[in-house]
N, C-alpha and C. Protein backbone atom coordinates (compact mmCIF):
# COMPACT_ATOMS: atom_id res chain seq x y z
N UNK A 1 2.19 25.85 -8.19
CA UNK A 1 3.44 25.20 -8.55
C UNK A 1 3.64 23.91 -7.75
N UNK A 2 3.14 24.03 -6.76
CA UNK A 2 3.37 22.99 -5.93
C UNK A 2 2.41 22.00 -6.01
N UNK A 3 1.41 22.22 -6.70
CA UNK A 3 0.66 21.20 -6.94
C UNK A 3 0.86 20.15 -8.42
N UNK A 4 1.37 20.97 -8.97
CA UNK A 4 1.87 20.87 -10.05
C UNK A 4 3.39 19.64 -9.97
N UNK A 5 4.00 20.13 -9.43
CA UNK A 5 5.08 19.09 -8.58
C UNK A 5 4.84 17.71 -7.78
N UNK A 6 3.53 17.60 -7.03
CA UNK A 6 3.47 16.75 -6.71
C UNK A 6 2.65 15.79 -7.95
N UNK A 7 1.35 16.41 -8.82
CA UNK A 7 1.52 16.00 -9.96
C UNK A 7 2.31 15.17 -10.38
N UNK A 8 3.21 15.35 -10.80
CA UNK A 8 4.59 14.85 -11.97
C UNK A 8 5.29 14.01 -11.61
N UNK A 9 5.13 14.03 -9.88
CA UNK A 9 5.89 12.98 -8.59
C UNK A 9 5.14 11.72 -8.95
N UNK A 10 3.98 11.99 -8.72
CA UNK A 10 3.24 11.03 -8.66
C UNK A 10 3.01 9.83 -10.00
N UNK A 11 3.47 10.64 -11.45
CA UNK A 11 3.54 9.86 -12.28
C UNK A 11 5.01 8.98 -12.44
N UNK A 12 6.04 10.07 -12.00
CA UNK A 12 7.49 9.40 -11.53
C UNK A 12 7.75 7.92 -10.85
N UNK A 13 6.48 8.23 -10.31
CA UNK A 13 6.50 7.04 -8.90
C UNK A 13 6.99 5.70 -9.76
N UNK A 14 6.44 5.61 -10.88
CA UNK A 14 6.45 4.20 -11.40
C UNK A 14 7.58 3.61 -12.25
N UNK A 15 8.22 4.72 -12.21
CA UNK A 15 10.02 4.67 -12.68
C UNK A 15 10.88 3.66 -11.73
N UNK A 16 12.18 2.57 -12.25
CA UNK A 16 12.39 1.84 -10.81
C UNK A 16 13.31 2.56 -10.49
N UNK A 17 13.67 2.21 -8.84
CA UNK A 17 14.74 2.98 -8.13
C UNK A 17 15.89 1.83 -8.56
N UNK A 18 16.98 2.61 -9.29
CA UNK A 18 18.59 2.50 -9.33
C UNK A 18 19.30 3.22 -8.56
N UNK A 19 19.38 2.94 -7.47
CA UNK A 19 20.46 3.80 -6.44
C UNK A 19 19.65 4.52 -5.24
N UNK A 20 20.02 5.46 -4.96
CA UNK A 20 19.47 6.08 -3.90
C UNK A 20 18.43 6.68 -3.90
N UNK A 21 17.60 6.97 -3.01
CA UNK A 21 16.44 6.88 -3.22
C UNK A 21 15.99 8.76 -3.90
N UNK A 22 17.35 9.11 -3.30
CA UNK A 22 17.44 10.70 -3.19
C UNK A 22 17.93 11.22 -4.78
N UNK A 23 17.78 10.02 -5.23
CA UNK A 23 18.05 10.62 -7.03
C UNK A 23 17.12 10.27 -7.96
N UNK A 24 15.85 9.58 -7.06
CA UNK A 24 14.85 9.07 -8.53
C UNK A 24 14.33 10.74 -8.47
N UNK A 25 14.04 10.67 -9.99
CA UNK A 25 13.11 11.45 -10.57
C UNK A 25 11.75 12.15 -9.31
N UNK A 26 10.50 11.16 -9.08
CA UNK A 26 9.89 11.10 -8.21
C UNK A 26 10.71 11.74 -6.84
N UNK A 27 11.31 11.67 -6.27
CA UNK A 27 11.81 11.83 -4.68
C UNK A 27 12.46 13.83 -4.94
N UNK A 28 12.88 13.65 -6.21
CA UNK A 28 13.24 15.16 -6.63
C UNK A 28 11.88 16.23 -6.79
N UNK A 29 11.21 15.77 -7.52
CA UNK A 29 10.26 16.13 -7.89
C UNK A 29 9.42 16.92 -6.17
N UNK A 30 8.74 15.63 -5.51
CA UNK A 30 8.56 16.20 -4.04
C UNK A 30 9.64 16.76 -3.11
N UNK A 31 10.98 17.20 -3.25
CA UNK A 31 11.34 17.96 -3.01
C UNK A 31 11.11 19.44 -3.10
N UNK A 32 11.35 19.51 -4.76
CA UNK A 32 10.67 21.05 -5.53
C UNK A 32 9.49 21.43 -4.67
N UNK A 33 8.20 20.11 -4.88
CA UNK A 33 7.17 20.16 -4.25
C UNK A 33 7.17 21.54 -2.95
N UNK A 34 7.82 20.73 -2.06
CA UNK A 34 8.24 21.08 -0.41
C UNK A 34 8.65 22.23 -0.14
N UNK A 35 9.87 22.55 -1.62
CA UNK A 35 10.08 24.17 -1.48
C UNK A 35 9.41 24.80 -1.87
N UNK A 36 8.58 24.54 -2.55
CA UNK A 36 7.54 25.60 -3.02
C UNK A 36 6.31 25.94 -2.06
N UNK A 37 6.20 25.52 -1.65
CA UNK A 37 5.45 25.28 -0.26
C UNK A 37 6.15 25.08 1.12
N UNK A 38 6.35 26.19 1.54
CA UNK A 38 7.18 26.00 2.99
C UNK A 38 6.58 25.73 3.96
N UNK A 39 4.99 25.85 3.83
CA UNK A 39 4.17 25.34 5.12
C UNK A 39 3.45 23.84 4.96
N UNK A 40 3.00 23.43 3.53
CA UNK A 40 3.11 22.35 3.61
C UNK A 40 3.36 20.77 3.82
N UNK A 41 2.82 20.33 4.92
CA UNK A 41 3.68 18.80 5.16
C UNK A 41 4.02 17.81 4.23
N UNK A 42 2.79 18.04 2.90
CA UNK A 42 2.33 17.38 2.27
C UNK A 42 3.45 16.36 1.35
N UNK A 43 4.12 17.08 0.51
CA UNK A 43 5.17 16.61 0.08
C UNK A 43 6.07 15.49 1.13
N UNK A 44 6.57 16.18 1.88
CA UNK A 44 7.42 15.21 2.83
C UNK A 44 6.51 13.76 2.91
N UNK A 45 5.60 13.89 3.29
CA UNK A 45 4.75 12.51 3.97
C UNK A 45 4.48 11.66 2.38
N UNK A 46 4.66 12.33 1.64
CA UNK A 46 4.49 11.56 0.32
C UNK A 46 5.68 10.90 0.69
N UNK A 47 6.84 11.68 0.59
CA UNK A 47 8.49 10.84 0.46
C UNK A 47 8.40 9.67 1.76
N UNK A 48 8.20 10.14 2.93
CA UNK A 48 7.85 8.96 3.88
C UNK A 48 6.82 7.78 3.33
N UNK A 49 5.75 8.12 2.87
CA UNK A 49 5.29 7.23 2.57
C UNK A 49 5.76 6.21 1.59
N UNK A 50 5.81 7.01 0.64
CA UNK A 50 6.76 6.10 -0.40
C UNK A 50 8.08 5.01 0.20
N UNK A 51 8.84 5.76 0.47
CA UNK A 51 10.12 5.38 0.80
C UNK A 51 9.63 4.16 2.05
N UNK A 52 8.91 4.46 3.13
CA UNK A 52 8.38 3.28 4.08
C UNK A 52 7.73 2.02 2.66
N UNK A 53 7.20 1.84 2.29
CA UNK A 53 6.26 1.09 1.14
C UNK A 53 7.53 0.59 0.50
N UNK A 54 8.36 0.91 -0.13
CA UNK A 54 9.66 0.70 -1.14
C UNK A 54 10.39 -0.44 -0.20
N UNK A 55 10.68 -0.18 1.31
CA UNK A 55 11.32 -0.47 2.21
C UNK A 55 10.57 -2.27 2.51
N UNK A 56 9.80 -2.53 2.58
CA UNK A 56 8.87 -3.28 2.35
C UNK A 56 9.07 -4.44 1.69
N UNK A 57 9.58 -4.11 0.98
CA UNK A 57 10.04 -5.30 -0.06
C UNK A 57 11.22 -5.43 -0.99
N UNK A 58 12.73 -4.65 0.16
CA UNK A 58 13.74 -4.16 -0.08
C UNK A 58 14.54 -5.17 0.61
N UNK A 59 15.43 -5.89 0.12
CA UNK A 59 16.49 -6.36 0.77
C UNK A 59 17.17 -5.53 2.26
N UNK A 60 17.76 -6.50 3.26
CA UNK A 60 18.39 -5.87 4.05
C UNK A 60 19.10 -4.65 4.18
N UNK A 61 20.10 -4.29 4.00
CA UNK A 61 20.63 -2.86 4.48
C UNK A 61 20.05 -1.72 3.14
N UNK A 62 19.61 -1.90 1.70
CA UNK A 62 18.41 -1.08 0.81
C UNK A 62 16.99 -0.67 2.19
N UNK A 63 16.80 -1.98 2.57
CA UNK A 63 15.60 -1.31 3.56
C UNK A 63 15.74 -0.09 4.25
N UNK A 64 17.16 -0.53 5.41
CA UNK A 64 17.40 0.21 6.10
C UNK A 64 17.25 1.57 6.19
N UNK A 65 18.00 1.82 4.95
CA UNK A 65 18.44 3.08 3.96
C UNK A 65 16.95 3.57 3.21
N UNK A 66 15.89 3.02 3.17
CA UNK A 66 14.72 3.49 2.83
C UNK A 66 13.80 3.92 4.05
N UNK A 67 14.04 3.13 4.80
CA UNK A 67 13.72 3.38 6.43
C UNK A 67 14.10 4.88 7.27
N UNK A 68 15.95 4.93 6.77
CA UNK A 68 16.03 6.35 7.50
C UNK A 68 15.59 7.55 6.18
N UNK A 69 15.71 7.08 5.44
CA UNK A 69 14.88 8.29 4.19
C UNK A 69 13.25 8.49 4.54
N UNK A 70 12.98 8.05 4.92
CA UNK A 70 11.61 7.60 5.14
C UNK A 70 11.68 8.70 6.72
N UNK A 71 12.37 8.13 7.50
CA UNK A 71 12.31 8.87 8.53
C UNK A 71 12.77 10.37 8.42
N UNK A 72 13.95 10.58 7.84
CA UNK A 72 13.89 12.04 7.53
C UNK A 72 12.90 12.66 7.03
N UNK A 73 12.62 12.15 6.21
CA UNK A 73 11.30 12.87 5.49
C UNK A 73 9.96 13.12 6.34
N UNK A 74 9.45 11.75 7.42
CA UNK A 74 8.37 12.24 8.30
C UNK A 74 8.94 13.30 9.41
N UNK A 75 10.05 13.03 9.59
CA UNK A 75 10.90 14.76 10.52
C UNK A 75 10.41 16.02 9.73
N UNK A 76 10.40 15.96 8.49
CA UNK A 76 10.40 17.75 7.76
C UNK A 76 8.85 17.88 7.76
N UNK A 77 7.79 16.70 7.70
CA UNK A 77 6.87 16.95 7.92
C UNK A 77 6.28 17.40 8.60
N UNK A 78 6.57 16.40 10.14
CA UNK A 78 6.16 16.89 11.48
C UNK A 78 6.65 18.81 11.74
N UNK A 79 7.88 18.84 11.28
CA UNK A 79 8.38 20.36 11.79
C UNK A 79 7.35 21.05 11.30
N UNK A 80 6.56 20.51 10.18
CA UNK A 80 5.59 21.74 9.39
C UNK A 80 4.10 21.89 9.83
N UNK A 81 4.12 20.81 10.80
CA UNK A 81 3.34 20.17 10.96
C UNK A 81 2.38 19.62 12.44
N UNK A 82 3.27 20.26 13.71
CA UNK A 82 3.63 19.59 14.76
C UNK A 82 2.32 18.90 15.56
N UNK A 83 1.54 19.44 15.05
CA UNK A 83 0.58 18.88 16.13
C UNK A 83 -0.42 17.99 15.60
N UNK A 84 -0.04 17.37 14.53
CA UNK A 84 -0.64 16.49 13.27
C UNK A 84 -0.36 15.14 14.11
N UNK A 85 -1.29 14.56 14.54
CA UNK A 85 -1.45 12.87 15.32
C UNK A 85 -1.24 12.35 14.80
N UNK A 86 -1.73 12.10 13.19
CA UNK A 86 -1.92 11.60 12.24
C UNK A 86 0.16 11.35 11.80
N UNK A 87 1.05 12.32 11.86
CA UNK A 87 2.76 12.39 11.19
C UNK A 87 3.06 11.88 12.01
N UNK A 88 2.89 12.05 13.70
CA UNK A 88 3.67 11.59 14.65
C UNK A 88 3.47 9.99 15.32
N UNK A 89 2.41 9.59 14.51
CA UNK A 89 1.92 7.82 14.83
C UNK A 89 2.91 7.58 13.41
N UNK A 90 2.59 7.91 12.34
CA UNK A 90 3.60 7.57 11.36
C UNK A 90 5.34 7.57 11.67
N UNK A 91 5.65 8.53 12.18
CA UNK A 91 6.81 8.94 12.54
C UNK A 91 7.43 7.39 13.15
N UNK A 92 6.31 7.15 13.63
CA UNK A 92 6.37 6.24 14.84
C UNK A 92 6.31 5.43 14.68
N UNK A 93 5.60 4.58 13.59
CA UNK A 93 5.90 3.18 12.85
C UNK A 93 7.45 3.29 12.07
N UNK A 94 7.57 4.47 11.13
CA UNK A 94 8.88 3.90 10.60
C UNK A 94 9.93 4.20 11.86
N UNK A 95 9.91 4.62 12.96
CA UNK A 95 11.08 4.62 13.84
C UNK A 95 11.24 3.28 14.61
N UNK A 96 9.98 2.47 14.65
CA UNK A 96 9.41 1.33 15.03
C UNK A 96 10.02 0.23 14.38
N UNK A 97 10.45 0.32 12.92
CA UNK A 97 10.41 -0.65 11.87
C UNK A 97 11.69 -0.73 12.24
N UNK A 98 12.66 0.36 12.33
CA UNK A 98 14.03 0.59 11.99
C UNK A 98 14.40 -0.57 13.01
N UNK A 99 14.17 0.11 14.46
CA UNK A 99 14.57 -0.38 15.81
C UNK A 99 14.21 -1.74 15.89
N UNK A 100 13.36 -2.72 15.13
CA UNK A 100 13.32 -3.77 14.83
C UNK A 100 14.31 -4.04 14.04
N UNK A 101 14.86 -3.24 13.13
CA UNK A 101 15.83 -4.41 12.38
C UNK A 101 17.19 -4.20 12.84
N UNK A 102 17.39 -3.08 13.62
CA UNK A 102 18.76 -2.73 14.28
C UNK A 102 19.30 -3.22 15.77
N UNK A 103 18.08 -3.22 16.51
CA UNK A 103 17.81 -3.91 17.93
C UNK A 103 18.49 -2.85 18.52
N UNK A 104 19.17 -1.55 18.61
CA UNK A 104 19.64 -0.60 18.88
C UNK A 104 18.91 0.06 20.09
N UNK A 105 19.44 0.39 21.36
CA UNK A 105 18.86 1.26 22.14
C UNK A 105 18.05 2.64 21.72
N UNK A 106 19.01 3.00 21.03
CA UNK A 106 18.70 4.44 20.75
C UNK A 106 17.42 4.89 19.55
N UNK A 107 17.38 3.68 19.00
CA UNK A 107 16.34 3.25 17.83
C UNK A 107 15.16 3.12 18.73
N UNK A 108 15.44 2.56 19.43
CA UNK A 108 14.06 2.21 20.42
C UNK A 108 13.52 3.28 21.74
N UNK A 109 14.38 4.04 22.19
CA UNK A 109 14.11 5.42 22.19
C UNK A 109 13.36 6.24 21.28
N UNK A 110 13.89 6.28 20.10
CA UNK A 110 13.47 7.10 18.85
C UNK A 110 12.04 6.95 18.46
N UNK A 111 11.79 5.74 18.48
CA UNK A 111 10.20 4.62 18.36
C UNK A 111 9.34 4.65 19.43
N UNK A 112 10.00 5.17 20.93
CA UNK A 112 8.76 5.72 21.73
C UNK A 112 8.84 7.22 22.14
N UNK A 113 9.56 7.77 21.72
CA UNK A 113 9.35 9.45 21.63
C UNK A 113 8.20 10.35 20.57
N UNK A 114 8.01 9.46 19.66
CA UNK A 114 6.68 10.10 18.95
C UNK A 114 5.62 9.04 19.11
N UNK A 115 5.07 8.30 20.09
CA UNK A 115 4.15 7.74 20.80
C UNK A 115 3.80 8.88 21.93
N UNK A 116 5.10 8.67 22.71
CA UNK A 116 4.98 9.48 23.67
C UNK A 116 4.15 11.14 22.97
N UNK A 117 4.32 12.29 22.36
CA UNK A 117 4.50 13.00 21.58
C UNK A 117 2.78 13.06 21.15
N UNK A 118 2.24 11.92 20.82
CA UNK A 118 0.96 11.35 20.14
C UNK A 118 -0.60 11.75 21.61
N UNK A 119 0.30 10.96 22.75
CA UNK A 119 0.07 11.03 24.24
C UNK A 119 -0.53 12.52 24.80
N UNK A 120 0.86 13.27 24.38
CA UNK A 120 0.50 14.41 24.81
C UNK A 120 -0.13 15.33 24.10
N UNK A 121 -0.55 15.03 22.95
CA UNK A 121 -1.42 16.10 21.80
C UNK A 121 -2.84 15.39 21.84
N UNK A 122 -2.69 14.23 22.71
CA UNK A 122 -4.02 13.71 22.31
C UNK A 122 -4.33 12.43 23.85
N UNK A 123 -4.19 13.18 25.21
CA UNK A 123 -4.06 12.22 26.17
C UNK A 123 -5.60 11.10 26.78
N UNK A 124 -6.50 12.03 26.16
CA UNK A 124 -7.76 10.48 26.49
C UNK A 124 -8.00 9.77 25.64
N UNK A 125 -7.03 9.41 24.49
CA UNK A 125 -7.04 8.64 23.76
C UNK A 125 -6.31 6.88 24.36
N UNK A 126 -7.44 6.41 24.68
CA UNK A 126 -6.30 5.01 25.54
C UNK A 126 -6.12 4.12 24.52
N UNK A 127 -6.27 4.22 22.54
CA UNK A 127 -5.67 2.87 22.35
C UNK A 127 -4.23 3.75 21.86
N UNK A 128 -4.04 5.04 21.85
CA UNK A 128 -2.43 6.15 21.68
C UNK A 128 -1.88 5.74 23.10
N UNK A 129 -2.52 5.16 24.15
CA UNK A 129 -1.78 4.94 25.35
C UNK A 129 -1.42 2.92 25.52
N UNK A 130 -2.02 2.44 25.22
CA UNK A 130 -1.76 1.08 24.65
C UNK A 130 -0.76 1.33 23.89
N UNK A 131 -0.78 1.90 22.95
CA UNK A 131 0.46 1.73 21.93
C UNK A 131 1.60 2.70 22.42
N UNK A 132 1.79 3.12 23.37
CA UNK A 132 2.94 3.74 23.67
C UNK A 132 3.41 2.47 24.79
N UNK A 133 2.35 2.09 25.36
CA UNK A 133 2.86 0.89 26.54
C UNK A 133 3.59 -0.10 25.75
N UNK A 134 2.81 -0.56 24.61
CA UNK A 134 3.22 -1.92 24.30
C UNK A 134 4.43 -1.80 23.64
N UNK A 135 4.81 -0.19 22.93
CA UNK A 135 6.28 0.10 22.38
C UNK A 135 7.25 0.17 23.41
N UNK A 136 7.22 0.74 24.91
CA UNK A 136 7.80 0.89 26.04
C UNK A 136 8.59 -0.36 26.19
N UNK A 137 7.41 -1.33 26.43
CA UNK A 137 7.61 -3.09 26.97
C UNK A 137 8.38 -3.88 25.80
N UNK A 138 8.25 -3.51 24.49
CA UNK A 138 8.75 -4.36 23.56
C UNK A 138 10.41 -3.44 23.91
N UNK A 139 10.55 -2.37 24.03
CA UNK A 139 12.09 -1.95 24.57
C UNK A 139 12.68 -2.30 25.48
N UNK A 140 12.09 -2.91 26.20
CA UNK A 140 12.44 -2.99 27.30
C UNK A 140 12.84 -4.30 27.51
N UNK A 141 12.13 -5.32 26.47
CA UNK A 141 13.08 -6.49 26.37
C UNK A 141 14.12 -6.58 25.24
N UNK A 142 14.12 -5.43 24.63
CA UNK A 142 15.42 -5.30 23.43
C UNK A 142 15.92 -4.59 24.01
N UNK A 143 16.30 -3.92 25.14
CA UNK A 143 17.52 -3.03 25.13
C UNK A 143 18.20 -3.70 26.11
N UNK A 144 19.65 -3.99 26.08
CA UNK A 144 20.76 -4.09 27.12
C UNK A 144 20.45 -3.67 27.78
N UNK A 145 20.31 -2.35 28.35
CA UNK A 145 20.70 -1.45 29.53
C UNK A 145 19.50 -2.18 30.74
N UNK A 146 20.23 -2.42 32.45
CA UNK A 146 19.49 -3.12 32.55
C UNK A 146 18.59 -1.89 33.46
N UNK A 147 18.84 -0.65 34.04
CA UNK A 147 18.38 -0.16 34.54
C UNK A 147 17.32 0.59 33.97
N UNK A 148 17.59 0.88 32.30
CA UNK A 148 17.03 1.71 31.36
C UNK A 148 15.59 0.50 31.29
N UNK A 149 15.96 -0.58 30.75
CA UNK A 149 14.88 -1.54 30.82
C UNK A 149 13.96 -2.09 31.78
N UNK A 150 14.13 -1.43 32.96
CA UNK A 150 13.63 -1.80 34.19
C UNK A 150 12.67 -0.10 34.32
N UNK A 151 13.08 0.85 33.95
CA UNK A 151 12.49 2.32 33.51
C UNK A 151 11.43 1.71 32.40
N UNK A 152 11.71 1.14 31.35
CA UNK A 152 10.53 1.32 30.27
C UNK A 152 9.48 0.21 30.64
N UNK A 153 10.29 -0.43 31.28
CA UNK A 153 8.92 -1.86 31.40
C UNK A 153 7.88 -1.26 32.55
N UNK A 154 8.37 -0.21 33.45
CA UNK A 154 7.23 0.25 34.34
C UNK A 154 6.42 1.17 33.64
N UNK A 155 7.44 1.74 32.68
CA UNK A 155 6.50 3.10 31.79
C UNK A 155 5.28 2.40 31.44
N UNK A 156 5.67 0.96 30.76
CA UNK A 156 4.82 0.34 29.79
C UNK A 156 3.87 -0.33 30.15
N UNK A 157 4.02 -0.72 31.60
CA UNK A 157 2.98 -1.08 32.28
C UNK A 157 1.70 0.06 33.00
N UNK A 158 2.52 1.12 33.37
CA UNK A 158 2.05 2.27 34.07
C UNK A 158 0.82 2.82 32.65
N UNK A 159 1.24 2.67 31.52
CA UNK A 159 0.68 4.08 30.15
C UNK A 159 -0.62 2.44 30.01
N UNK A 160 -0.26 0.84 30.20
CA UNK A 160 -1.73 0.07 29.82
C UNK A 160 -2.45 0.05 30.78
N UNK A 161 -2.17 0.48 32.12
CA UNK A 161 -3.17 0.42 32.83
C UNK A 161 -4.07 1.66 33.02
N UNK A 162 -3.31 2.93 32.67
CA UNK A 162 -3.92 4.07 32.26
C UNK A 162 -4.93 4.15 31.55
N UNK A 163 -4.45 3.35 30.34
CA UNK A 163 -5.15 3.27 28.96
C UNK A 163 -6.55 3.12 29.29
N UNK A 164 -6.37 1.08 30.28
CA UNK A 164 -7.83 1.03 30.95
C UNK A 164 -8.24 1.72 31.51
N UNK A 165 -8.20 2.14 32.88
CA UNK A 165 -8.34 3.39 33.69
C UNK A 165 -9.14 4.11 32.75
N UNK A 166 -8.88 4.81 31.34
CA UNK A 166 -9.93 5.90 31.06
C UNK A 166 -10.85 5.45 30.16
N UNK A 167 -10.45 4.29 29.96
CA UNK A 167 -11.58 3.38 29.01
C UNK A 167 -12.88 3.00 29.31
N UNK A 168 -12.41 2.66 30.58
CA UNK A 168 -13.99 2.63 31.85
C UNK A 168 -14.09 4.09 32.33
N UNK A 169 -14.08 5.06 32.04
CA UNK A 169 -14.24 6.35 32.51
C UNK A 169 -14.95 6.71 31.25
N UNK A 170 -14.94 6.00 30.71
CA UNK A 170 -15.82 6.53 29.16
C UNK A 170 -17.14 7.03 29.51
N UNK A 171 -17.64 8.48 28.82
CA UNK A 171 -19.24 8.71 29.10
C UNK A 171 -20.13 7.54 28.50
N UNK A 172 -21.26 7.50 28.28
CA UNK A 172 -22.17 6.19 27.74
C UNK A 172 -21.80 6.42 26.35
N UNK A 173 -22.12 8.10 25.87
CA UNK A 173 -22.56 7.94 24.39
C UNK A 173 -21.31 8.04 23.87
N UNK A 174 -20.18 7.20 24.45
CA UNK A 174 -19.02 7.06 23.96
C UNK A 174 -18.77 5.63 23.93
N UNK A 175 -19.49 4.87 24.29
CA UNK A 175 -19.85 3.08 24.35
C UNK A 175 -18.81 2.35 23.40
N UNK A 176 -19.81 3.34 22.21
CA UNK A 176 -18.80 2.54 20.65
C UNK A 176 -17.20 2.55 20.88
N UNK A 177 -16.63 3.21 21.27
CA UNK A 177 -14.77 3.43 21.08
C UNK A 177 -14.36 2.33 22.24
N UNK A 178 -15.34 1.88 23.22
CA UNK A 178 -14.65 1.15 24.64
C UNK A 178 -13.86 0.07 23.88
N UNK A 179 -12.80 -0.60 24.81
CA UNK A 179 -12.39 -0.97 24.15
C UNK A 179 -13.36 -2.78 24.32
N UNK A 180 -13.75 -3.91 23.84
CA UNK A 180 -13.82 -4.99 23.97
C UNK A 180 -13.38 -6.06 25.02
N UNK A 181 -13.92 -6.81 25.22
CA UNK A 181 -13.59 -7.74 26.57
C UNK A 181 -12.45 -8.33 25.95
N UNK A 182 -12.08 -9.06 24.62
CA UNK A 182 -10.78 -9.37 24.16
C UNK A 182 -10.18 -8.72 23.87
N UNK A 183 -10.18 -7.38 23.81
CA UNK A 183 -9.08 -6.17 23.68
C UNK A 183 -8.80 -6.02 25.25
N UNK A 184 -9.47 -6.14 26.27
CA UNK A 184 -8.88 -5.43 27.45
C UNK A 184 -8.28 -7.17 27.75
N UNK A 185 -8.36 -7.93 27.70
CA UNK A 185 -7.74 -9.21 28.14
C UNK A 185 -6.33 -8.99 27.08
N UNK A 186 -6.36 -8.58 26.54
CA UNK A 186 -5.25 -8.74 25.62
C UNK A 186 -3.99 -7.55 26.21
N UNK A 187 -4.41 -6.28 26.50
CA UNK A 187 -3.72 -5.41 27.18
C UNK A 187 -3.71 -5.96 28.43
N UNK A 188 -4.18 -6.45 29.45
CA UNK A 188 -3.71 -6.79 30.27
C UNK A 188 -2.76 -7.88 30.34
């Protein structure tokens, strides 16, 4: 049934959105999907995906509003889902996107909590530690708070030098993943 649902979603897709995103045809459809399948992520990350993509080329506050649909939807995923690297880097771009267009503290919190999250399901990964630094540091010059911003800019420095740190700790027959002499000039 549930395959069947996402099926029918998928031909929906090409219907346009009039209104909310939570009434096209398509967005219903991967709902059904989702209940029919309670362990499945699958459905949800469709609606994130979609809804991030839609967002894209959406006027101002339509974005927005595709942005937190988008984000709810990679939430029901991850719950199904939790230890999926793959939902919680996603999670993490559209929480990323938002906090760019809102400049909001709490947005930018939101945008390094599933970095962070990424970190800990997956910690010798140093370009998941680059990208939690460089989300840290980009908060840290968008947020007011001056003490909070003086906290993320060390996080963000502390998680790129890490990053290096295990990059040169690499075994040999791990050569290929190091990172490049203009990738490590660039993190530094």
């Amino acid at each position: 049934r549930s395959r069947a649902l996402m099926d029918r979603a998928r031909t929906e897709l090409n219907q346009p959105l009039r209104g909310p995103i939570a009434d096209h045809p398509a967005w219903q459809s991967l709902q059904a999907a989702a209940a029919a399948d309670l362990w499945d992520p699958t459905p949800h990350r469709a609606q994130a995906e979609w809804a991030a993509a839609l967002a894209e080329s959406a006027p101002g506050e339509q974005a927005l509003s595709l942005r937190r649909a988008a984000l709810d939807a990679i939430d029901a995923a991850t719950r199904r889902d939790p230890v999926s690297v793959q939902l919680w880097r996603m999670r993490g771009d559209i929480a990323l996107a938002i906090a760019r267009i809102t400049q909001d503290a709490g947005d930018f919190i939101e945008a390094i909590s599933p970095a962070a999250q990424v970190v800990k399901l997956y910690p010798a990964n140093p370009p998941d530690m680059v990208r939690l630094g460089e989300l840290s540091l980009e908060a840290s010059g968008s947020i007011g708070l001056v003490e909070m911003s003086g906290q993320l800019h060390y996080q963000g420095v502390t998680f790129l030098t890490s990053a290096l740190a295990i990059d040169d700790q690499r075994l040999p027959w791990e050569e290929f993943h190091r990172f490049t002499a203009a990738e490590k000039d660039a993190i530094r």
